[in-house]
N, C-alpha and C. Protein backbone atom coordinates (compact mmCIF):
# COMPACT_ATOMS: atom_id res chain seq x y z
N UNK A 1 99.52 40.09 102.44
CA UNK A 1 98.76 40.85 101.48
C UNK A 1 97.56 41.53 102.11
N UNK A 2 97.23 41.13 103.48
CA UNK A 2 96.33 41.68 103.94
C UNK A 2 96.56 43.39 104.21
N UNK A 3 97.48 43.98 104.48
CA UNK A 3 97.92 45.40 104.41
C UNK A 3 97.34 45.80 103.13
N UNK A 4 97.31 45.19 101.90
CA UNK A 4 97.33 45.78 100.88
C UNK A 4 96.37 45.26 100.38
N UNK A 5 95.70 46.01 100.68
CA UNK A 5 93.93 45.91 99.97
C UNK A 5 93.75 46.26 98.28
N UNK A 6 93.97 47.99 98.46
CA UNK A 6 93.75 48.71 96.88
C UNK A 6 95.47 47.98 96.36
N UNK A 7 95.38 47.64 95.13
CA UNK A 7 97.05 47.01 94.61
C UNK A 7 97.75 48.49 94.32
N UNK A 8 98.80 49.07 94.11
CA UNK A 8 99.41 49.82 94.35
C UNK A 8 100.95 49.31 93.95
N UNK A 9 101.56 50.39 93.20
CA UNK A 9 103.35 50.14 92.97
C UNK A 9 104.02 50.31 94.14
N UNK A 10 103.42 51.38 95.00
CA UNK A 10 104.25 51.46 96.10
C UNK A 10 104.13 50.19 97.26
N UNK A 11 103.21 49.71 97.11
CA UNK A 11 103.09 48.07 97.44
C UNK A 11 104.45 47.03 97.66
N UNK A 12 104.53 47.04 95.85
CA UNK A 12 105.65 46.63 95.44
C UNK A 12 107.06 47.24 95.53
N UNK A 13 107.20 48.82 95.58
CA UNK A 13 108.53 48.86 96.46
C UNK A 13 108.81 48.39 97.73
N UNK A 14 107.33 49.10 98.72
CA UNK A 14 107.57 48.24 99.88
C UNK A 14 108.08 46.99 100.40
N UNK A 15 107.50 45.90 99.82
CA UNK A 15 107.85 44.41 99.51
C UNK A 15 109.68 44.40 98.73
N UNK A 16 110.30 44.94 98.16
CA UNK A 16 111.19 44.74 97.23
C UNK A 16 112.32 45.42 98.40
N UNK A 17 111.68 46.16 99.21
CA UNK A 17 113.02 46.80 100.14
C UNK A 17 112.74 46.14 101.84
N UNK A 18 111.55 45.54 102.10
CA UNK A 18 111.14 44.79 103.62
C UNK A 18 112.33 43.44 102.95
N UNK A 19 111.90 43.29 101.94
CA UNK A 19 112.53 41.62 102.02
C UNK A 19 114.17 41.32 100.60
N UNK A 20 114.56 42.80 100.63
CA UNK A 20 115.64 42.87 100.42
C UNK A 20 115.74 42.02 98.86
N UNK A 21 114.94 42.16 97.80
CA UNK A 21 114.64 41.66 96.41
C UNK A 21 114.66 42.82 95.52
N UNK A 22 115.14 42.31 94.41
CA UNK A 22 114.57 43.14 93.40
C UNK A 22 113.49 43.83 92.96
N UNK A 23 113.00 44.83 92.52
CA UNK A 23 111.25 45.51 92.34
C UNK A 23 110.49 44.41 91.68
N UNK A 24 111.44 43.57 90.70
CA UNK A 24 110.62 42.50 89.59
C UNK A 24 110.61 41.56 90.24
N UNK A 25 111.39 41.06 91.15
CA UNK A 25 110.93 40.13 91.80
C UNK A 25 109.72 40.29 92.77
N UNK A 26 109.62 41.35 93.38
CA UNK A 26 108.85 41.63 94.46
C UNK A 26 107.31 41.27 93.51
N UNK A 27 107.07 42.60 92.41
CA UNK A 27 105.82 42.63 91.22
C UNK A 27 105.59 41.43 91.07
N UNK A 28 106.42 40.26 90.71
CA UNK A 28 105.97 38.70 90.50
C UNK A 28 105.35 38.49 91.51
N UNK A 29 105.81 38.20 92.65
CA UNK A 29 105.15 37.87 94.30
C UNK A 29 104.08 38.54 94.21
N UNK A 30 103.57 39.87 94.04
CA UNK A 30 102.57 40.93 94.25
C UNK A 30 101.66 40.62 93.32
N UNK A 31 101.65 39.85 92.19
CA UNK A 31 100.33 39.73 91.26
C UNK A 31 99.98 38.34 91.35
N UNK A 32 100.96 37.60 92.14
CA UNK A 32 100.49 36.31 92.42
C UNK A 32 99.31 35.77 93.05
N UNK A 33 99.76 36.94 94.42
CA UNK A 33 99.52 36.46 95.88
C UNK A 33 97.98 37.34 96.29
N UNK A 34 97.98 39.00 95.32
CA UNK A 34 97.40 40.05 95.59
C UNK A 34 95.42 39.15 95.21
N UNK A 35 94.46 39.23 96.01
CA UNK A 35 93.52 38.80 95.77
C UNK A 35 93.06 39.24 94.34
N UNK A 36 93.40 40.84 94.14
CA UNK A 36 92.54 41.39 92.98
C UNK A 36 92.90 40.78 91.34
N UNK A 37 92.54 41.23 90.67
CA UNK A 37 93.08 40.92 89.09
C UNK A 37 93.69 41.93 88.41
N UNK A 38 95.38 41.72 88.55
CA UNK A 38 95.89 42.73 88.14
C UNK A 38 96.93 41.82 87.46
N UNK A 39 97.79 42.64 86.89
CA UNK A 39 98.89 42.26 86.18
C UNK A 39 100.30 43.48 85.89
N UNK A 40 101.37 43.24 86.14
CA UNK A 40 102.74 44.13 85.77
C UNK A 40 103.06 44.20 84.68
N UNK A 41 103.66 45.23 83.82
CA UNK A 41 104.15 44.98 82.59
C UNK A 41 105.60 45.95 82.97
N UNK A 42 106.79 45.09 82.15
CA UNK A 42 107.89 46.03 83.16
C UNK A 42 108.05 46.11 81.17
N UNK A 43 108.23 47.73 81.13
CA UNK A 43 108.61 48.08 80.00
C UNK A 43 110.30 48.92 79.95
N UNK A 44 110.89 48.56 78.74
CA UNK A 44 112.47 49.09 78.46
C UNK A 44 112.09 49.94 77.57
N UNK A 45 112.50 51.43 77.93
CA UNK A 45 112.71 52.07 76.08
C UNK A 45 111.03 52.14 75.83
N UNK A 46 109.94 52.38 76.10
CA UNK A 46 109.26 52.22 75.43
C UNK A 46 108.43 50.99 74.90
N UNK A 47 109.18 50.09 75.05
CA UNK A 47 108.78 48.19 74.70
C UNK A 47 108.21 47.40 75.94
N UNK A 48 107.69 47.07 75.73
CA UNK A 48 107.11 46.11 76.68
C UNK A 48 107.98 44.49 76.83
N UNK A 49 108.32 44.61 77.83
CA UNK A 49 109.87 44.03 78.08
C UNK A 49 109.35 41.69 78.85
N UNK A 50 108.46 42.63 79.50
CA UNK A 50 107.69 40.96 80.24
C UNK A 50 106.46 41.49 81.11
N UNK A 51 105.37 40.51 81.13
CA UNK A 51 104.08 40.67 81.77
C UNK A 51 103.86 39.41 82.84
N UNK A 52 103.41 40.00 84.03
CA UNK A 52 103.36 38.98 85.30
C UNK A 52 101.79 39.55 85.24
N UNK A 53 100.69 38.62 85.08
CA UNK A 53 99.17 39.09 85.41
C UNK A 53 98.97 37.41 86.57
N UNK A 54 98.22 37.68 87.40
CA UNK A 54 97.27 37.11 88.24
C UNK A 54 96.31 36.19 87.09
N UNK A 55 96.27 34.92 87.75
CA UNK A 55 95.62 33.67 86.73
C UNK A 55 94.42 34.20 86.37
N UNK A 56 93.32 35.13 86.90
CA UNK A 56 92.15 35.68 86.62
C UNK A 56 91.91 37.14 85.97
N UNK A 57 93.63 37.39 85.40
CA UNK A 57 93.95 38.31 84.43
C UNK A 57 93.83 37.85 83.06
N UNK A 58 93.04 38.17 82.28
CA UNK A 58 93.46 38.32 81.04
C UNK A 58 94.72 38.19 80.10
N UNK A 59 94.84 37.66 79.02
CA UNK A 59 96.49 37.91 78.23
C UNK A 59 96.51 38.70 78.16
N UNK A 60 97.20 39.63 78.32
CA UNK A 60 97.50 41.47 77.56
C UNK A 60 98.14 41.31 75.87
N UNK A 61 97.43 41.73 75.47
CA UNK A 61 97.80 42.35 73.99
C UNK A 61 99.01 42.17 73.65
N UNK A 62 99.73 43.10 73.73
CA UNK A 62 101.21 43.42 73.75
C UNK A 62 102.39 42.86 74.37
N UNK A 63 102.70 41.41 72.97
CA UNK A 63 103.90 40.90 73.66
C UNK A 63 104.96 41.52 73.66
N UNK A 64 106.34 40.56 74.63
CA UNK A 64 107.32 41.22 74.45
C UNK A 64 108.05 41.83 73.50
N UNK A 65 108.83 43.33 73.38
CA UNK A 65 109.10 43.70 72.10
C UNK A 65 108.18 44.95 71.71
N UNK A 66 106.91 44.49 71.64
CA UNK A 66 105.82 45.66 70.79
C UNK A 66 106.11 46.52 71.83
N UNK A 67 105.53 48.06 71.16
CA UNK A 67 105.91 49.41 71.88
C UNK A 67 104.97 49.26 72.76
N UNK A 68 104.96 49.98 73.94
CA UNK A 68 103.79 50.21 75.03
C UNK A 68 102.86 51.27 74.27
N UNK A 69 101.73 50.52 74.52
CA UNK A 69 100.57 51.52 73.70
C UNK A 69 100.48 53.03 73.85
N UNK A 70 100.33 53.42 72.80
CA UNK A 70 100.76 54.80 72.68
C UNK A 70 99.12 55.57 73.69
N UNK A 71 97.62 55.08 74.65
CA UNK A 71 97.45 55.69 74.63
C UNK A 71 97.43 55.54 76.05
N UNK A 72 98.62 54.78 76.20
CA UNK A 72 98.69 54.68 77.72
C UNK A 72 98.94 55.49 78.46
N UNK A 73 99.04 55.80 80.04
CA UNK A 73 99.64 56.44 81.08
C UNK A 73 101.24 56.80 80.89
N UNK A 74 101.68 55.11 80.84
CA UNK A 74 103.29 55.71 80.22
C UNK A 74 103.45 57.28 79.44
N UNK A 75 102.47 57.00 78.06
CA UNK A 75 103.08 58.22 77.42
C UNK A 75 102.68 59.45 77.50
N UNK A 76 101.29 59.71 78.26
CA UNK A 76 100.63 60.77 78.59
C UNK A 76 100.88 61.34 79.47
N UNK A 77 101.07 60.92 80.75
CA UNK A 77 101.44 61.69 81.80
C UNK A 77 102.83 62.21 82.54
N UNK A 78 102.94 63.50 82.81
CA UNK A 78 104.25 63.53 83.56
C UNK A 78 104.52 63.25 84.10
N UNK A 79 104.91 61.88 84.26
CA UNK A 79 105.17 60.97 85.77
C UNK A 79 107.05 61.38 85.59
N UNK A 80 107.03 61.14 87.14
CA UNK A 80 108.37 61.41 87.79
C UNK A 80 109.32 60.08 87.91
N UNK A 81 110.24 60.45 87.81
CA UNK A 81 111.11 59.11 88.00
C UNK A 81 111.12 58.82 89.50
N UNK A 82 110.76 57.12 89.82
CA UNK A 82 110.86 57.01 91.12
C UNK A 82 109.75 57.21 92.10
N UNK A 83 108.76 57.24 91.43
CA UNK A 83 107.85 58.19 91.87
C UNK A 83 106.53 57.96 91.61
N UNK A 84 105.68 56.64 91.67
CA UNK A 84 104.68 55.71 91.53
C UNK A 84 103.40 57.40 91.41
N UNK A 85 102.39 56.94 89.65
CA UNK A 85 102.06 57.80 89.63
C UNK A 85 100.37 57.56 90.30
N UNK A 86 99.30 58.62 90.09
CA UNK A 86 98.33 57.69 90.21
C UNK A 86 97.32 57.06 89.42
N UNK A 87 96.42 56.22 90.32
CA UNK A 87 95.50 55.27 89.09
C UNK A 87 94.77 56.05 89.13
N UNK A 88 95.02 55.62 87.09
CA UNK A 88 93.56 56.19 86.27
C UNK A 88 93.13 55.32 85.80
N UNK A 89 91.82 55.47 85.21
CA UNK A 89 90.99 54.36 84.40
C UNK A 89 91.39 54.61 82.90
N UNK A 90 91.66 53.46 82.14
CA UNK A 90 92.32 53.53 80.84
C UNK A 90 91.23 52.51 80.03
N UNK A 91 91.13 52.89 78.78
CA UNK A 91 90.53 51.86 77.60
C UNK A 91 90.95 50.45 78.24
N UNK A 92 90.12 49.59 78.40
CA UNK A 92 90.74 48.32 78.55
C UNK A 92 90.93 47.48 76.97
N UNK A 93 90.74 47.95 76.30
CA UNK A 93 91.68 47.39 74.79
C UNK A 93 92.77 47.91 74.78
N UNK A 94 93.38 48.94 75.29
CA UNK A 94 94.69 49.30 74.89
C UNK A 94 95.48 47.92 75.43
N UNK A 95 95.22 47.47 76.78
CA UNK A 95 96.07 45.96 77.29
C UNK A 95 95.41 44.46 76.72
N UNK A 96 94.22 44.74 76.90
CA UNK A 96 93.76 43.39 76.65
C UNK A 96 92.56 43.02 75.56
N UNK A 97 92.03 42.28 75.13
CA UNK A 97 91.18 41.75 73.97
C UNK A 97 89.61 42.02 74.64
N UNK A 98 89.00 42.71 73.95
CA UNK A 98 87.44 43.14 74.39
C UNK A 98 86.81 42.48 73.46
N UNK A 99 86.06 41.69 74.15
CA UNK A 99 85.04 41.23 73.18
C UNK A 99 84.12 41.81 71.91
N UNK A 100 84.04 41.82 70.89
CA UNK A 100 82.60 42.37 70.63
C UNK A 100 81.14 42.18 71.41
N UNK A 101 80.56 42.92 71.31
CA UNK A 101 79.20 42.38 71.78
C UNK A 101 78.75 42.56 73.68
N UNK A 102 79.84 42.66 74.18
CA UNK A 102 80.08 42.30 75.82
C UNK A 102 80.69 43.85 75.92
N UNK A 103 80.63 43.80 77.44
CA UNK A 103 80.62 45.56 78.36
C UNK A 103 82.58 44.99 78.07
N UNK A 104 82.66 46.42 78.22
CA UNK A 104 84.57 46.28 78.18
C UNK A 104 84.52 46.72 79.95
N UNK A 105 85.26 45.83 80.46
CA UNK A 105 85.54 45.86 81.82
C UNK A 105 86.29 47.37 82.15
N UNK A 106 86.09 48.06 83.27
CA UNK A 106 87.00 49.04 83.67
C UNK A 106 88.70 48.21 84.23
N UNK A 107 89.29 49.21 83.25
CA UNK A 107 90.58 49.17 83.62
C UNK A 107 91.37 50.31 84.12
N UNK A 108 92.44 49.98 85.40
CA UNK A 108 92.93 50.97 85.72
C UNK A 108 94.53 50.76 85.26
N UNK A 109 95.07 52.05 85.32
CA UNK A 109 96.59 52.04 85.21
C UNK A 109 97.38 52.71 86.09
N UNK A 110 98.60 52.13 86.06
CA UNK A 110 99.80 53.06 87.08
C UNK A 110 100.55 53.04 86.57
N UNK A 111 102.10 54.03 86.33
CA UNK A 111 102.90 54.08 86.24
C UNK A 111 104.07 54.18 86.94
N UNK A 112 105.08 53.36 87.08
CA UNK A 112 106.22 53.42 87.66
C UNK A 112 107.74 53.75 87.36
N UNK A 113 108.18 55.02 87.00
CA UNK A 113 108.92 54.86 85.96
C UNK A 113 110.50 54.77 86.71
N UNK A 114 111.59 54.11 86.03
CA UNK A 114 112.95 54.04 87.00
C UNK A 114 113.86 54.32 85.98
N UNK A 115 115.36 53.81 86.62
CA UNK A 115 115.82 54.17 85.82
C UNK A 115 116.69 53.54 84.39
N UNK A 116 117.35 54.26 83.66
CA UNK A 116 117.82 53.62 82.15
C UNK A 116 116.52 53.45 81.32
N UNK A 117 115.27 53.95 81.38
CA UNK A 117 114.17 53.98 80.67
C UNK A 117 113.50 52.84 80.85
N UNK A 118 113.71 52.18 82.02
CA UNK A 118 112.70 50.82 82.69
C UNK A 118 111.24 51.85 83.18
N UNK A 119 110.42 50.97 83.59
CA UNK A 119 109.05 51.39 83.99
C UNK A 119 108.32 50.38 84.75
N UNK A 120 107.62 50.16 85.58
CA UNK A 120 106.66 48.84 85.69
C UNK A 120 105.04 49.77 85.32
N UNK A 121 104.25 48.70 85.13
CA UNK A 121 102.98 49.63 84.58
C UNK A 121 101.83 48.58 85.50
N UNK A 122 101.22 49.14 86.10
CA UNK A 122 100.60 47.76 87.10
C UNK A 122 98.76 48.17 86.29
N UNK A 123 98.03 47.87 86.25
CA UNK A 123 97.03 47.15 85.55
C UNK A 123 96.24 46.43 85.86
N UNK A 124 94.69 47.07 86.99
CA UNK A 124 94.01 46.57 87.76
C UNK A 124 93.10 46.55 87.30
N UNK A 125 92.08 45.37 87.35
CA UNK A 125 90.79 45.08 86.12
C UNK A 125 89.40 45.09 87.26
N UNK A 126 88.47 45.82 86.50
CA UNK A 126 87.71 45.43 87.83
C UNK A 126 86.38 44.47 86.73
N UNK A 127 85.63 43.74 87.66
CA UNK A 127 84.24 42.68 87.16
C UNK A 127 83.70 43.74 87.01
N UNK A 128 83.53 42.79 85.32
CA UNK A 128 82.20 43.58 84.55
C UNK A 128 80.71 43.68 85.17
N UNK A 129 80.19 44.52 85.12
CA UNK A 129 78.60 44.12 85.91
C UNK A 129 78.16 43.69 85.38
N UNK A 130 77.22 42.69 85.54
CA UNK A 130 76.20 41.81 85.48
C UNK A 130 74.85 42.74 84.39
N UNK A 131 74.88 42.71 83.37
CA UNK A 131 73.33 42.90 82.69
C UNK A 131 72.43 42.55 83.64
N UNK A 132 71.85 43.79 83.44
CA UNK A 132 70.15 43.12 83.98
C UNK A 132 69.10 42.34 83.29
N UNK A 133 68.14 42.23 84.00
CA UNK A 133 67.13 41.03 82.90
C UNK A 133 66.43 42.13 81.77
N UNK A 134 66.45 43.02 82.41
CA UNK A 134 65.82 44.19 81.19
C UNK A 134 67.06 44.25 80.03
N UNK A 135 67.94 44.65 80.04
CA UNK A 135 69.29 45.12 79.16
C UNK A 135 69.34 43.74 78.41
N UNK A 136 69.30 42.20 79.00
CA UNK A 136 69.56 40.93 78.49
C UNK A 136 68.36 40.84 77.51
N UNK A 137 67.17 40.96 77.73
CA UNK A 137 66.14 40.79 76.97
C UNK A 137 66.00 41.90 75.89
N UNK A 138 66.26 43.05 75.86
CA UNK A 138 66.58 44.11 75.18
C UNK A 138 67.59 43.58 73.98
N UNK A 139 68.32 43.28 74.46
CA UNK A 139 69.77 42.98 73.83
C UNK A 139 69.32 41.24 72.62
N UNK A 140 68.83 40.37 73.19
CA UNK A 140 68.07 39.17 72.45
C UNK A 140 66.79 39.87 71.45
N UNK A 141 66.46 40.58 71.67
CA UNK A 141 65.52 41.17 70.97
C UNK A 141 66.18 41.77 69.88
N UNK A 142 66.94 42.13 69.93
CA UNK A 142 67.70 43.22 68.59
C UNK A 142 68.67 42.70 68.07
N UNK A 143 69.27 41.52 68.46
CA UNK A 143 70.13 40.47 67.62
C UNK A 143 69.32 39.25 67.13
N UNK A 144 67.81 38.96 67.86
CA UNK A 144 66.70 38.62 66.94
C UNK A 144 66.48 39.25 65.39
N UNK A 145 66.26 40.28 65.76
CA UNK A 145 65.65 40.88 64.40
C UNK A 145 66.78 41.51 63.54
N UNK A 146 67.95 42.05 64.38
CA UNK A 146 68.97 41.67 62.87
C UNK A 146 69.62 40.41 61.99
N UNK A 147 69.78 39.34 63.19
CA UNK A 147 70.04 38.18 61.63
C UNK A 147 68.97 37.90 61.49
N UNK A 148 67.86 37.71 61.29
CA UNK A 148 66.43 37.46 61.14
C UNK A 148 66.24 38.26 59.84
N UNK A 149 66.66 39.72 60.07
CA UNK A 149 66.52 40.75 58.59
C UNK A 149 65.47 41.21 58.91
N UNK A 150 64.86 41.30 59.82
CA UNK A 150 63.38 42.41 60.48
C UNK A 150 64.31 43.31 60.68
N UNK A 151 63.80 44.84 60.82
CA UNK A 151 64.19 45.94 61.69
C UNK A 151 62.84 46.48 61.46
């Protein structure tokens, strides 16, 4: 995994044709092993078919069955068959549960699309930053005085 620093689909072809496996098998190995926090979602048709995330991934939203979120990469972009598209930064609620109250982490997306209407969708999370002591004290101050009933 040391070759593969930024996570990447073409990663995962690489791996799926060096060691003579399937792409889904390879994606399992690749979100295992990959240091970062990412996760695969191999979608059929539109559905979100099974999700392989890294233990310091998040659940994703969308179990098996539900449609792939409509404001995803899947459905927006002209991606090519075969043809790993590139990462963009996407809502991280469209995959996973955002807190109220807390920064929504940057999320990135890829698309992989193959064939019979399969896809893998890879889904790289990056750490939220850290509040500062100004923003933290800011922030205690104004959830002070609203349940309190001051403004």
């Amino acid at each position: 995994m040391a070759a593969f620093r930024e996570p990447d689909l073409q990663h995962v072809l690489v791996l799926a044709r060096d060691f003579a496996v399937r792409k889904e098998a390879a994606a399992r190995a690749y979100v295992q092993y990959h240091p970062e926090r990412i996760a695969i979602v191999v979608a059929g048709n539109g559905r979100v078919q099974r999700c392989y995330r890294s233990l310091s991934f998040p659940t994703i939203i969308h179990a098996a069955g539900n449609p792939v979120p409509t404001g995803s990469l899947y459905h927006s972009s002209p991606n090519q068959p075969n043809i790993a598209s590139d990462t963009v930064a996407c809502s991280a609620d469209l995959w996973i549960d955002v807190k109220r109250d807390l920064h929504a982490p940057d999320l990135y997306e890829q698309v992989y699309l193959q064939k019979n209407g399969f896809a893998m969708i890879l889904l790289r999370l990056d750490a939220v930053p850290e509040e500062s002591a100004e923003e933290r004290r800011l922030n205690e101050g104004w959830r002070h005085r609203f349940h309190s009933g001051r403004r």
